[in-house]
PDB file of N, CA and C in Angstrom:
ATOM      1  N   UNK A   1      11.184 -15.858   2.994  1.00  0.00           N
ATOM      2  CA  UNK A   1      11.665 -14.519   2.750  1.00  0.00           C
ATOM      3  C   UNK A   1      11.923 -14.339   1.272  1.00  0.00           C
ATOM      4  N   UNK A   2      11.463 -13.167   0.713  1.00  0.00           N
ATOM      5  CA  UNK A   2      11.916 -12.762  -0.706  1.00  0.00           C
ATOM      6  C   UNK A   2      13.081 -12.370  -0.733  1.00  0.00           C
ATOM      7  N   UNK A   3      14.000 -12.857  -1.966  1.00  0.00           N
ATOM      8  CA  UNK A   3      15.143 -12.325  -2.423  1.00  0.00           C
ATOM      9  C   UNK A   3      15.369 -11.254  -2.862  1.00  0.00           C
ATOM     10  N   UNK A   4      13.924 -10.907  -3.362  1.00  0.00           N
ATOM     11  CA  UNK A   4      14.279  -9.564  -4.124  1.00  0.00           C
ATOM     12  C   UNK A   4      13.703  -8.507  -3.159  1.00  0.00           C
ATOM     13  N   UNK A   5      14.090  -8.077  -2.066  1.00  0.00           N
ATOM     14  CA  UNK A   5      13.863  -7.780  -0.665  1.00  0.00           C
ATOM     15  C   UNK A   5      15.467  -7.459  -0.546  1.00  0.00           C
ATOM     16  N   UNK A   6      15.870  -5.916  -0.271  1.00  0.00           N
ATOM     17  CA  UNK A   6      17.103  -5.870   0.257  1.00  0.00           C
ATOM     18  C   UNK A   6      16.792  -4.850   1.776  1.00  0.00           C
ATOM     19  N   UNK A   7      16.619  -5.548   2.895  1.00  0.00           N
ATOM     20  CA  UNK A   7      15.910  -4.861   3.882  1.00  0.00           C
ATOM     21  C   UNK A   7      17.097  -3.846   4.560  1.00  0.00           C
ATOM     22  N   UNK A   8      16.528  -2.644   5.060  1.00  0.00           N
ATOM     23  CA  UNK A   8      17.449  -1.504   5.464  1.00  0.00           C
ATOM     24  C   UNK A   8      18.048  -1.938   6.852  1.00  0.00           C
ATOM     25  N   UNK A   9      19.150  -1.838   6.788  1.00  0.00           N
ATOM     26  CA  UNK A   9      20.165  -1.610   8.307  1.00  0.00           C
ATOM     27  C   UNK A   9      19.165  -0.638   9.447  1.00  0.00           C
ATOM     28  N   UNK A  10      19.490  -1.136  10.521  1.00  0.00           N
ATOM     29  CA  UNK A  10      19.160   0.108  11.678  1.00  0.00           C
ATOM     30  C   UNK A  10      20.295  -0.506  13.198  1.00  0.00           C
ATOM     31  N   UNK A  11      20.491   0.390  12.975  1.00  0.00           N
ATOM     32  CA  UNK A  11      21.425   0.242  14.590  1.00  0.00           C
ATOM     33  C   UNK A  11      20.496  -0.519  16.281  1.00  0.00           C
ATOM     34  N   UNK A  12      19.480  -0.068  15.812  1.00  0.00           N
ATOM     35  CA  UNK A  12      18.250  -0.460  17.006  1.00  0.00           C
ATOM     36  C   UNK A  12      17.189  -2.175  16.280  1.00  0.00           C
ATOM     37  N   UNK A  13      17.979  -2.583  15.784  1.00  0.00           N
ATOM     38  CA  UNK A  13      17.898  -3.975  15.648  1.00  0.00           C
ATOM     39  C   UNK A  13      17.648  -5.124  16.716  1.00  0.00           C
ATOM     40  N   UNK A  14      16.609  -5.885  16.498  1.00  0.00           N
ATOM     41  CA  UNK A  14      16.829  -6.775  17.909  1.00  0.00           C
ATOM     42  C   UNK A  14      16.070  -7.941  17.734  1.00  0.00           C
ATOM     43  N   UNK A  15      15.894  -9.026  17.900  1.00  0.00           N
ATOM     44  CA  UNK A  15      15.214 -10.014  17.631  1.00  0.00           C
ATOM     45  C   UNK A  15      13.827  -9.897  18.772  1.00  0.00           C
ATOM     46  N   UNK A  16      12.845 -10.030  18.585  1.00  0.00           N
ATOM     47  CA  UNK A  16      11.280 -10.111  19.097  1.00  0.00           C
ATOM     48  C   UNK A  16      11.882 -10.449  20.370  1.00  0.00           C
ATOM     49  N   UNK A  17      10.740 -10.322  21.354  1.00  0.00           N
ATOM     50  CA  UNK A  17      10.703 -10.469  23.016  1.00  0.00           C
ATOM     51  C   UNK A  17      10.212 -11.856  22.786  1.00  0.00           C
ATOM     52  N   UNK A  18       8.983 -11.869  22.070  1.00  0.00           N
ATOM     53  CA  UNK A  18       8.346 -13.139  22.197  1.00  0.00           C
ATOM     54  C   UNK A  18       7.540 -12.951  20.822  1.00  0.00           C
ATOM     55  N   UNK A  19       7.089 -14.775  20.857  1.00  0.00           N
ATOM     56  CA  UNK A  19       6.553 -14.511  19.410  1.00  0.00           C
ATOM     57  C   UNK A  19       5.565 -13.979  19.011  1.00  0.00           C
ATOM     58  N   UNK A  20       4.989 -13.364  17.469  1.00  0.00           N
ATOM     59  CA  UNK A  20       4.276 -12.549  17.526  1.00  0.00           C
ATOM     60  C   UNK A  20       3.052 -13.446  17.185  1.00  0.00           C
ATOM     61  N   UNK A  21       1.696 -12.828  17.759  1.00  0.00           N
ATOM     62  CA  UNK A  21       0.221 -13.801  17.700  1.00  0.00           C
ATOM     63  C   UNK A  21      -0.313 -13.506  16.373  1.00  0.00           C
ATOM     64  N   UNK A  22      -0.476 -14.604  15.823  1.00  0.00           N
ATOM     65  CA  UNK A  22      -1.360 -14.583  14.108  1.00  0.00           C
ATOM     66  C   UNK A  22      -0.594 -13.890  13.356  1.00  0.00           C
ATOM     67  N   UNK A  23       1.048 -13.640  12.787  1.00  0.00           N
ATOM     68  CA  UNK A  23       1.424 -12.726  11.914  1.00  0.00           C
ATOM     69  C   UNK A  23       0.956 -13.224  10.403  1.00  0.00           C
ATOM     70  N   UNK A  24       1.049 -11.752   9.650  1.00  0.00           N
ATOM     71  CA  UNK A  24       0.907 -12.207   8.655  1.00  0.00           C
ATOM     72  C   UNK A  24       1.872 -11.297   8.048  1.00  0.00           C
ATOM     73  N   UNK A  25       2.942 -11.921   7.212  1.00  0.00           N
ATOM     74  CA  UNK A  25       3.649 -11.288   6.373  1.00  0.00           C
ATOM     75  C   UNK A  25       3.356 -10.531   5.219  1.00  0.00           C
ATOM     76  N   UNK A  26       3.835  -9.046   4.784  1.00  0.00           N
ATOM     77  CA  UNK A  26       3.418  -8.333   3.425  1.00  0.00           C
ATOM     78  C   UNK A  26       5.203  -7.925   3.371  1.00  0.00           C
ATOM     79  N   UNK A  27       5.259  -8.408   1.866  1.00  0.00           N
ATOM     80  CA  UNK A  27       6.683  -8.383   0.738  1.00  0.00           C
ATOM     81  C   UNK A  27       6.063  -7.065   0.655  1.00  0.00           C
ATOM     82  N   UNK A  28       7.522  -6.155   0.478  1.00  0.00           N
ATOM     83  CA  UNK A  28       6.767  -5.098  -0.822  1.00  0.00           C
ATOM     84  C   UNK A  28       8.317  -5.518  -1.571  1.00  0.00           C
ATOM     85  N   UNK A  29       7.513  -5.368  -2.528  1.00  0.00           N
ATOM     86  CA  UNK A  29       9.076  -5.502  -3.527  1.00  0.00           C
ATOM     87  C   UNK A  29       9.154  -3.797  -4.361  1.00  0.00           C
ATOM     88  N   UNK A  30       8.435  -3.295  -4.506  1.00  0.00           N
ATOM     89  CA  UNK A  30       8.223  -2.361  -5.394  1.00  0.00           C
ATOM     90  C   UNK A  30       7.257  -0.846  -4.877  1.00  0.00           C
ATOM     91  N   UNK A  31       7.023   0.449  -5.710  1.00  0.00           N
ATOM     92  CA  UNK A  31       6.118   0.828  -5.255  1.00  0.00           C
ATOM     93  C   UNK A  31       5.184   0.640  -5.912  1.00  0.00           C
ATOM     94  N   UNK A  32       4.476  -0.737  -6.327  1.00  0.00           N
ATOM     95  CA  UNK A  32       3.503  -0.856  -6.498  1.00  0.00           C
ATOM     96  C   UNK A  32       3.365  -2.230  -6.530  1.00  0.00           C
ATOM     97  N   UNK A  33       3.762  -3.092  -6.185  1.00  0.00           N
ATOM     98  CA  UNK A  33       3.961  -4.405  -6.316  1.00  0.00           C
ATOM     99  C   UNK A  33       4.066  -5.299  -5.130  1.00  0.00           C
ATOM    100  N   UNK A  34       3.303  -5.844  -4.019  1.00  0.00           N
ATOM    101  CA  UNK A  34       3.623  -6.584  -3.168  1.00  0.00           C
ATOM    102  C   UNK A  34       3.310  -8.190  -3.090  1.00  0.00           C
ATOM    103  N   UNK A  35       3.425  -8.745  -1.990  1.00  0.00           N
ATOM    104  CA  UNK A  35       3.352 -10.337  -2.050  1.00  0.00           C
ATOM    105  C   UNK A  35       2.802 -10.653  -0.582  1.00  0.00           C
ATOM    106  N   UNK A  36       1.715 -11.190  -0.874  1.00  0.00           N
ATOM    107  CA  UNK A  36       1.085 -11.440   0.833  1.00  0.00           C
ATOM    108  C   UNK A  36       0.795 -13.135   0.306  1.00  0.00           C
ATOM    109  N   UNK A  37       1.271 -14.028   1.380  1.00  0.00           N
ATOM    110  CA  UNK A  37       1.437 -15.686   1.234  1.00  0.00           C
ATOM    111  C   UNK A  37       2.332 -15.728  -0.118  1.00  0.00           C
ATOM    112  N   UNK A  38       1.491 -16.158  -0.779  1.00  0.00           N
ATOM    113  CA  UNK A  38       2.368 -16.619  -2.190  1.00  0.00           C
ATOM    114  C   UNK A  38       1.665 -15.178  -3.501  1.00  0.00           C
ATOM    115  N   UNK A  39       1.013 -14.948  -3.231  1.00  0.00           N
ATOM    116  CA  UNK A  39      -0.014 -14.151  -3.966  1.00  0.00           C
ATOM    117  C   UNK A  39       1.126 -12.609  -4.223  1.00  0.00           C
ATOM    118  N   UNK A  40       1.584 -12.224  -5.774  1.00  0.00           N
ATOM    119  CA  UNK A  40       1.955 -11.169  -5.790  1.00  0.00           C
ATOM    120  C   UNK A  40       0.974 -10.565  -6.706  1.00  0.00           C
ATOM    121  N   UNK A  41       0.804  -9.526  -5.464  1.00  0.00           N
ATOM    122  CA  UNK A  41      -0.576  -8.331  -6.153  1.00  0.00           C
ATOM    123  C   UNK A  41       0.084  -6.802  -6.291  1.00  0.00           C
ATOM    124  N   UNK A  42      -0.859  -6.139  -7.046  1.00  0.00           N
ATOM    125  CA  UNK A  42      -0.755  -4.975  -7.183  1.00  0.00           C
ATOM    126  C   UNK A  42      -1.088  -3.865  -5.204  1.00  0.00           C
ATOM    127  N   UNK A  43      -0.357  -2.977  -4.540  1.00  0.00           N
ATOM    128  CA  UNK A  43      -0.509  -2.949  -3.687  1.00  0.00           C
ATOM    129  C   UNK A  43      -2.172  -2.818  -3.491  1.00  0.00           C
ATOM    130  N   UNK A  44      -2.529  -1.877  -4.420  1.00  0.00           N
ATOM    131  CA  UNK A  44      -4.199  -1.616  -4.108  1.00  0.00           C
ATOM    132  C   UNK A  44      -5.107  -2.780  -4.142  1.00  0.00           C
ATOM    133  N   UNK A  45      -4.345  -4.506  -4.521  1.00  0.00           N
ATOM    134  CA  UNK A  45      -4.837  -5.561  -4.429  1.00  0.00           C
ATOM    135  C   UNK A  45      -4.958  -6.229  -3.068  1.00  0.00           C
ATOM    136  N   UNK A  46      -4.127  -5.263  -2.373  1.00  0.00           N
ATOM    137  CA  UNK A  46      -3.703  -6.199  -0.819  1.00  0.00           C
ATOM    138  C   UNK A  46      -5.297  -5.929  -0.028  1.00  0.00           C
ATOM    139  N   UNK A  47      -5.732  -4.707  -0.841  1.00  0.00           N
ATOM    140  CA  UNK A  47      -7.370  -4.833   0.424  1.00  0.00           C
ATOM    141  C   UNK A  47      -8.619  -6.163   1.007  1.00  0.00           C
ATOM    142  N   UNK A  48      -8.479  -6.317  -1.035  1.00  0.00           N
ATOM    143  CA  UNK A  48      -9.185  -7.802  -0.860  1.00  0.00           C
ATOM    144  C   UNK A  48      -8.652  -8.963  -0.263  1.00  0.00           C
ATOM    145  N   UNK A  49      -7.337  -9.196  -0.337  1.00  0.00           N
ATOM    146  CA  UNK A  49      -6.591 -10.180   0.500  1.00  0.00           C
ATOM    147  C   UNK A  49      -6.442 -10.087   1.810  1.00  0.00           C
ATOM    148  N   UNK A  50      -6.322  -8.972   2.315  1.00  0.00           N
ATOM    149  CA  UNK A  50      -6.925  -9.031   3.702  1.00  0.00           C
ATOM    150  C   UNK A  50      -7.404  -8.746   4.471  1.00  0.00           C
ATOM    151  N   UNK A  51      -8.634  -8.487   3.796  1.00  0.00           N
ATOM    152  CA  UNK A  51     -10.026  -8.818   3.876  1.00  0.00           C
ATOM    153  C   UNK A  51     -10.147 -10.150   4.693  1.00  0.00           C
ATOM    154  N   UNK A  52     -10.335 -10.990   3.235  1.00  0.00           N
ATOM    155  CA  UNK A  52     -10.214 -12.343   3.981  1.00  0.00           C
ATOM    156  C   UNK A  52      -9.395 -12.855   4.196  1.00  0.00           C
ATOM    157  N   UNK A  53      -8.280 -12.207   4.723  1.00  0.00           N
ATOM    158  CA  UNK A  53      -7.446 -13.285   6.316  1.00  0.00           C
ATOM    159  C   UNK A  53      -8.130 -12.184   7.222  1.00  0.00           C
ATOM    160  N   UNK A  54      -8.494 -11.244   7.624  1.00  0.00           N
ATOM    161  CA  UNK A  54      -9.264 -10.853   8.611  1.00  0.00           C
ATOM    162  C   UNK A  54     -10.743 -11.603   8.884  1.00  0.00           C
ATOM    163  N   UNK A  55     -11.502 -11.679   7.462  1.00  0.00           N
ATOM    164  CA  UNK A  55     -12.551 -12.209   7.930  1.00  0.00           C
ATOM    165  C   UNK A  55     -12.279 -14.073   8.828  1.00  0.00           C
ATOM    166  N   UNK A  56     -11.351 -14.498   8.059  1.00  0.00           N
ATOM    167  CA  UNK A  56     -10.886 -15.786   8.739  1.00  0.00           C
ATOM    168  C   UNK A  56     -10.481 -15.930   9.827  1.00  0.00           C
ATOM    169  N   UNK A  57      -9.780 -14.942  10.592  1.00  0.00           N
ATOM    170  CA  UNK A  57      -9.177 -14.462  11.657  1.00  0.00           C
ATOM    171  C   UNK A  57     -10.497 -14.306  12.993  1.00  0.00           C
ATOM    172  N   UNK A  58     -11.056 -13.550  12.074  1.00  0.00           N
ATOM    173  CA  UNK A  58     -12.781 -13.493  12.962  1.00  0.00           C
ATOM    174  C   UNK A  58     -13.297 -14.498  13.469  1.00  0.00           C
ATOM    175  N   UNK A  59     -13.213 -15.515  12.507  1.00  0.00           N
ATOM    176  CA  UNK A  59     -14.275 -16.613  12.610  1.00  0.00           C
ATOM    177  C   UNK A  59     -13.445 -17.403  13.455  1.00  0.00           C
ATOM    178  N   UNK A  60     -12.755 -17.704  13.654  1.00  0.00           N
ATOM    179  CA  UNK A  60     -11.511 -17.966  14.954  1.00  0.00           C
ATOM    180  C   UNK A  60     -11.676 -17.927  16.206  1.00  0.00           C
ATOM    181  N   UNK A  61     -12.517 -16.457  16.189  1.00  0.00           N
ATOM    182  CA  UNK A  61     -12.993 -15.994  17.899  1.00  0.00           C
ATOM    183  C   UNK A  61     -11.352 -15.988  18.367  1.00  0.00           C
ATOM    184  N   UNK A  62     -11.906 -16.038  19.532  1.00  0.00           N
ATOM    185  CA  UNK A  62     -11.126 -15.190  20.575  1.00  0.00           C
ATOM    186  C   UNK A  62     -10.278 -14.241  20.636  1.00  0.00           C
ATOM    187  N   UNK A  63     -10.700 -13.254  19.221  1.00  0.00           N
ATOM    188  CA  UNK A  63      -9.698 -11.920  19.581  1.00  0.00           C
ATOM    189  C   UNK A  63      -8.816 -11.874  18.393  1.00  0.00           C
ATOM    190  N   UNK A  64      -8.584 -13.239  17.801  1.00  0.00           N
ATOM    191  CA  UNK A  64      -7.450 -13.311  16.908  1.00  0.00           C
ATOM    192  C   UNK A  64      -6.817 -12.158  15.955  1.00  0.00           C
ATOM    193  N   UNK A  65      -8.115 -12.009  15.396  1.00  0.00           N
ATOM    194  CA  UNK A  65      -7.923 -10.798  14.481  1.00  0.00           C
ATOM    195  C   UNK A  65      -8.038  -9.479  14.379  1.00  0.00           C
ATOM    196  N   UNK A  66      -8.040  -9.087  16.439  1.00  0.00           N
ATOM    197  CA  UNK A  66      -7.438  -8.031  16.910  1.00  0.00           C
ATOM    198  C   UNK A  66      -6.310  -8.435  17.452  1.00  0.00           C
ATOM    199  N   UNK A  67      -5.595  -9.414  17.839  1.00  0.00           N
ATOM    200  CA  UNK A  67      -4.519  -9.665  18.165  1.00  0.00           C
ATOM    201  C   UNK A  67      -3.104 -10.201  17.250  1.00  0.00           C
ATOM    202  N   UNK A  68      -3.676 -10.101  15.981  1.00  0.00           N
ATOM    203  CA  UNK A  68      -2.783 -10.290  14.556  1.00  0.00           C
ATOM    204  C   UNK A  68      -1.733  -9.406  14.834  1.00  0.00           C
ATOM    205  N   UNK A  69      -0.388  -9.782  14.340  1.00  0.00           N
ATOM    206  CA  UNK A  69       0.702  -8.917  13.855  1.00  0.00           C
ATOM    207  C   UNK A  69       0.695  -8.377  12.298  1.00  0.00           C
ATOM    208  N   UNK A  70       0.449  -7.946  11.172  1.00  0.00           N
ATOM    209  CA  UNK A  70       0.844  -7.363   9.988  1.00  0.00           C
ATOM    210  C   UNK A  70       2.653  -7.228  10.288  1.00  0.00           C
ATOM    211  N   UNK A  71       3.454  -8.104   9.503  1.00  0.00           N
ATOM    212  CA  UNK A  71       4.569  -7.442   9.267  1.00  0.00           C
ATOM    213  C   UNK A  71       4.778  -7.249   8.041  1.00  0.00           C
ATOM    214  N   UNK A  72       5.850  -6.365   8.108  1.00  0.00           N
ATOM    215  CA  UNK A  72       5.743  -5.251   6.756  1.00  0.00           C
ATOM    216  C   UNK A  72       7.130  -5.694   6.214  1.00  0.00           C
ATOM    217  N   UNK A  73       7.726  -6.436   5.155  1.00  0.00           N
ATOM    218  CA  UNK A  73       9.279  -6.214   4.460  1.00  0.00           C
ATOM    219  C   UNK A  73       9.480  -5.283   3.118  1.00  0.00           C
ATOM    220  N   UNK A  74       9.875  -4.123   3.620  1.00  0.00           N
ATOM    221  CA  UNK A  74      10.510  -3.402   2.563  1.00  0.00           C
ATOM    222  C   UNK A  74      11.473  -3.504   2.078  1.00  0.00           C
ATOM    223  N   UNK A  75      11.837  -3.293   0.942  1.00  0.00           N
ATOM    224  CA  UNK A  75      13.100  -2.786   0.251  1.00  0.00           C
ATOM    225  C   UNK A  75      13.590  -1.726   0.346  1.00  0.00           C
ATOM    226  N   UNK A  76      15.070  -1.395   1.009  1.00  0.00           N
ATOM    227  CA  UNK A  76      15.579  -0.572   1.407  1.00  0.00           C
ATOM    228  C   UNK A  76      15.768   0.912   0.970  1.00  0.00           C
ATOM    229  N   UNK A  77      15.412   0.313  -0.421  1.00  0.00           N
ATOM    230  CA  UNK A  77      15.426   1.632  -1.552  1.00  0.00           C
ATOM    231  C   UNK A  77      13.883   1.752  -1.232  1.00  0.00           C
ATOM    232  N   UNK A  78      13.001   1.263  -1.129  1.00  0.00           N
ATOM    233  CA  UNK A  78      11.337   2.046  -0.993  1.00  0.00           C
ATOM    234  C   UNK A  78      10.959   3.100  -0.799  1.00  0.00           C
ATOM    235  N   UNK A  79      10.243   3.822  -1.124  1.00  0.00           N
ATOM    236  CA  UNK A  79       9.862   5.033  -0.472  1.00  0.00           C
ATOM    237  C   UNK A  79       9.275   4.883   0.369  1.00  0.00           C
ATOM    238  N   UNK A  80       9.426   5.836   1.771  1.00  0.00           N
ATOM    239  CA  UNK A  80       8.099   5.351   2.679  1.00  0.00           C
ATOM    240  C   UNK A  80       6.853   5.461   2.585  1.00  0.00           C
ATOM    241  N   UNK A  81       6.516   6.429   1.586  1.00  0.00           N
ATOM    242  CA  UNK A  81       5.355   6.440   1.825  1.00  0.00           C
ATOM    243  C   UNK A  81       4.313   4.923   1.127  1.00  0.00           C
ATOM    244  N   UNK A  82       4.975   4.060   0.496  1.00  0.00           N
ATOM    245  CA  UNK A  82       4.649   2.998   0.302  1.00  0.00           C
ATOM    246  C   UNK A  82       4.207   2.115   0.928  1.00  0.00           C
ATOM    247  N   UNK A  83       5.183   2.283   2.137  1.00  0.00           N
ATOM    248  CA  UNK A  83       5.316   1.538   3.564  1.00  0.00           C
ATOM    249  C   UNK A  83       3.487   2.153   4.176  1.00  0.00           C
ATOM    250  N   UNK A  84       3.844   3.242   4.230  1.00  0.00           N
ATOM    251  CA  UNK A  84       2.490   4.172   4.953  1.00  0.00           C
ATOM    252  C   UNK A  84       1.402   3.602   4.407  1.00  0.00           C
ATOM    253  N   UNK A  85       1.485   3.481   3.098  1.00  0.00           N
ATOM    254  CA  UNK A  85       0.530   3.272   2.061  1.00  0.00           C
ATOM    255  C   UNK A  85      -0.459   1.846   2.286  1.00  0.00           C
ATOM    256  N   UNK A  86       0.308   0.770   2.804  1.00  0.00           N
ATOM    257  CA  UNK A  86       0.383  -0.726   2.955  1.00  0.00           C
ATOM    258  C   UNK A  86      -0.106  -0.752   4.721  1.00  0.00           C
ATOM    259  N   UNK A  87       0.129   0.212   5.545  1.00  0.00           N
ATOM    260  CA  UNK A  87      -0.410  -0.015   6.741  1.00  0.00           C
ATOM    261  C   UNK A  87      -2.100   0.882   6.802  1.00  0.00           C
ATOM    262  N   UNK A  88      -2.090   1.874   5.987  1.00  0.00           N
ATOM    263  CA  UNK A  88      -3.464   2.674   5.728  1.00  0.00           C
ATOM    264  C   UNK A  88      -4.446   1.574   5.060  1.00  0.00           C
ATOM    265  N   UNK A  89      -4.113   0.513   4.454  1.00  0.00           N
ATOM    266  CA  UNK A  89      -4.912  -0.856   3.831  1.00  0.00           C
ATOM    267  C   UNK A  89      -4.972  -1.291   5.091  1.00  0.00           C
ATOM    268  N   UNK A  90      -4.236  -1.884   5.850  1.00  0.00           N
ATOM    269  CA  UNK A  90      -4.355  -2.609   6.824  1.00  0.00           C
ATOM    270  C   UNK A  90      -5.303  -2.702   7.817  1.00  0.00           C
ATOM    271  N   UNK A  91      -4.843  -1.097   7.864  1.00  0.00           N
ATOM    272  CA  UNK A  91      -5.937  -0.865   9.158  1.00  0.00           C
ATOM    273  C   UNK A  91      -7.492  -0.039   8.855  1.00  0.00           C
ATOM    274  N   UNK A  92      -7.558  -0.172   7.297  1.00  0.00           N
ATOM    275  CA  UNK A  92      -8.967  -0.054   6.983  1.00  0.00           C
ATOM    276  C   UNK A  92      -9.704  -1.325   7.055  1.00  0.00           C
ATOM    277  N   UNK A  93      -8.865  -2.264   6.859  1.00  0.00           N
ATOM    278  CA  UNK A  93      -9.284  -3.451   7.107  1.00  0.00           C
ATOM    279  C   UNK A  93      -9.655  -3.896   8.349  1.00  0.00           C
ATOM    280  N   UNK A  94      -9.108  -3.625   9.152  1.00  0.00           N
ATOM    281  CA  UNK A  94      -9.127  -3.482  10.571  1.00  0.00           C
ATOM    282  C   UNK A  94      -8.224  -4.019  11.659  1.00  0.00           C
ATOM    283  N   UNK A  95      -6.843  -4.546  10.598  1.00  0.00           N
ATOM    284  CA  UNK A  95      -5.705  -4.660  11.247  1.00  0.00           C
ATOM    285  C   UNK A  95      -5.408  -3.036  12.221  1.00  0.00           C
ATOM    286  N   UNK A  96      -4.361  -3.738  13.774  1.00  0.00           N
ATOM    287  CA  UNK A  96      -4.136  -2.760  14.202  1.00  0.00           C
ATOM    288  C   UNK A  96      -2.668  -2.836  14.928  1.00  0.00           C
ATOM    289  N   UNK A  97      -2.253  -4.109  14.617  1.00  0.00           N
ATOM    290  CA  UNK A  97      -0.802  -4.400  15.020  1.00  0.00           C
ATOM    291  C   UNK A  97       0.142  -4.572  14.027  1.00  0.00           C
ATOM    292  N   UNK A  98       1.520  -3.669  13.768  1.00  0.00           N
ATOM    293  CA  UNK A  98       2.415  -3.946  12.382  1.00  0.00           C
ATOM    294  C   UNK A  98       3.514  -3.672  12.858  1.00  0.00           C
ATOM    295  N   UNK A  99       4.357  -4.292  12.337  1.00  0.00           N
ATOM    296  CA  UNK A  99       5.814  -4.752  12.525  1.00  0.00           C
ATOM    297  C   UNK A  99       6.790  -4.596  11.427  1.00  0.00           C
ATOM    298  N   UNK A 100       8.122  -3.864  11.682  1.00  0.00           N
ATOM    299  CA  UNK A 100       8.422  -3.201  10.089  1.00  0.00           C
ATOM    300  C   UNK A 100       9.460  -4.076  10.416  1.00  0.00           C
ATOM    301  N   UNK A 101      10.265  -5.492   9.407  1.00  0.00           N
ATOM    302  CA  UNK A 101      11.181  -5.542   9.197  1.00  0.00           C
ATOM    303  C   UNK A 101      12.896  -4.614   8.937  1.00  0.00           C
ATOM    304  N   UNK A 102      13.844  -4.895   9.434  1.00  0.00           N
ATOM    305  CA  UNK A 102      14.811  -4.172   9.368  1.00  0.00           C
ATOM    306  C   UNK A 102      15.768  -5.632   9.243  1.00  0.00           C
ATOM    307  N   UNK A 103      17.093  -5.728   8.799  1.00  0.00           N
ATOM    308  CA  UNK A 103      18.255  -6.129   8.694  1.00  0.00           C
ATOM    309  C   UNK A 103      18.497  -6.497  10.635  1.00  0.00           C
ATOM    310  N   UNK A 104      19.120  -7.671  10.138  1.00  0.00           N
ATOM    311  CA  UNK A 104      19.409  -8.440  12.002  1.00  0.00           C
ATOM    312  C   UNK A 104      17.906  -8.354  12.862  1.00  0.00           C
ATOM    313  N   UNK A 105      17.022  -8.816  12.022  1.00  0.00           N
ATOM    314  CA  UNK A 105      15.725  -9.494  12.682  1.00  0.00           C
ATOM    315  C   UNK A 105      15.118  -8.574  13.067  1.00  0.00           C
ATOM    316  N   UNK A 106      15.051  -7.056  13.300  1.00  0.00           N
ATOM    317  CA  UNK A 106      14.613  -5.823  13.773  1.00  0.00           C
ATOM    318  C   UNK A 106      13.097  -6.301  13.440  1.00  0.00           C
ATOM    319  N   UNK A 107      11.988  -5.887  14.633  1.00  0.00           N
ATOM    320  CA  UNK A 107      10.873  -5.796  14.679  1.00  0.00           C
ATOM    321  C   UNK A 107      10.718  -4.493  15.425  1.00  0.00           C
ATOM    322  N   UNK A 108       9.829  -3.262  14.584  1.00  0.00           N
ATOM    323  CA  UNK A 108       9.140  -2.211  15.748  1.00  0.00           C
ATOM    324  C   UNK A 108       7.924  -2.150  15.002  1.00  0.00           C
ATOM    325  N   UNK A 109       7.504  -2.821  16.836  1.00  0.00           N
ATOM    326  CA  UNK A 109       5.923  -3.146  16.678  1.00  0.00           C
ATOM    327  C   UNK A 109       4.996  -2.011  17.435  1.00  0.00           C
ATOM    328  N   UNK A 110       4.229  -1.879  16.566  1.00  0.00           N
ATOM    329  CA  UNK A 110       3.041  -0.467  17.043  1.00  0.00           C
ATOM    330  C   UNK A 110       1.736  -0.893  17.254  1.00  0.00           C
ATOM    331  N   UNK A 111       0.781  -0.481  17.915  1.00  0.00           N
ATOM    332  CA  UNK A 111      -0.604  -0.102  17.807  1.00  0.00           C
ATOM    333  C   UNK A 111      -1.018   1.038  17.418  1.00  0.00           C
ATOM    334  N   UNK A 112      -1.769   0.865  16.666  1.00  0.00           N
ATOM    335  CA  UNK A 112      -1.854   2.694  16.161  1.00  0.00           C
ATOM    336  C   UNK A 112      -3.286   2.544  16.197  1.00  0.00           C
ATOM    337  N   UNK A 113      -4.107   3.455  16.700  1.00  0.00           N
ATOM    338  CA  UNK A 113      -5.654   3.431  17.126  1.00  0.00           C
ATOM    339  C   UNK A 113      -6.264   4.991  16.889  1.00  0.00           C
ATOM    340  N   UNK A 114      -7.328   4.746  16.698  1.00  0.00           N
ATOM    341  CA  UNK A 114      -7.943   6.234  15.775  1.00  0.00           C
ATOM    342  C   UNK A 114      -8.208   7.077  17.434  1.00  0.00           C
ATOM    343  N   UNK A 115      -7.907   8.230  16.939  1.00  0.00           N
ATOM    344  CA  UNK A 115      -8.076   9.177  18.283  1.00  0.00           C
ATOM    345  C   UNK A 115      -9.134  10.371  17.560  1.00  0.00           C
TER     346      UNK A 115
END
């Protein structure tokens, strides 16, 4: 976990049902500044990065890298649309599962699918 990460309170806090399949963590520290593994990129850098953990995810088979979690840690001060900004990469990539950190372990996890 990043320090420089002050994640927002929510009353609807709860620790996961169960664990999540293939997550991959995205820091945002900034609005323009995030951290995926160890790697801190510019956000418009996060495409190429996962890229290939999707393409790796692929080569995996069985689903993996439709069955990935993306979780998201913001800083409480963030704007959302940053947040928005970081899941519109994601799922051009072809992530389709994301998970927004909150204060006391809060996970709300979505599918969001083109209609």
């Amino acid at each position: 976990q990043n320090q420089r990460i002050h994640l927002p309170s929510s009353e609807l806090a709860k620790p996961p049902d169960a664990p999540l399949e293939s997550p991959i963590t995205i820091n945002v520290i900034s609005e323009e500044i995030a951290i995926l593994g160890a790697q801190e990129v510019p956000i418009a850098g996060l495409t190429r990065l996962l890229t290939l953990e999707h393409q790796v995810l692929v080569r995996k088979g069985e689903g993996k890298a439709r069955e990935a979690t993306i979780i998201i840690r913001a800083d409480g001060s963030s704007e959302h649309g940053v947040v928005q900004q970081v899941i519109q990469i994601c799922q051009q990539v072809g992530f389709e599962r994301f998970a927004l950190r909150a204060k006391q372990q809060e996970l709300v996890t979505t599918r969001l699918t083109d209609t």
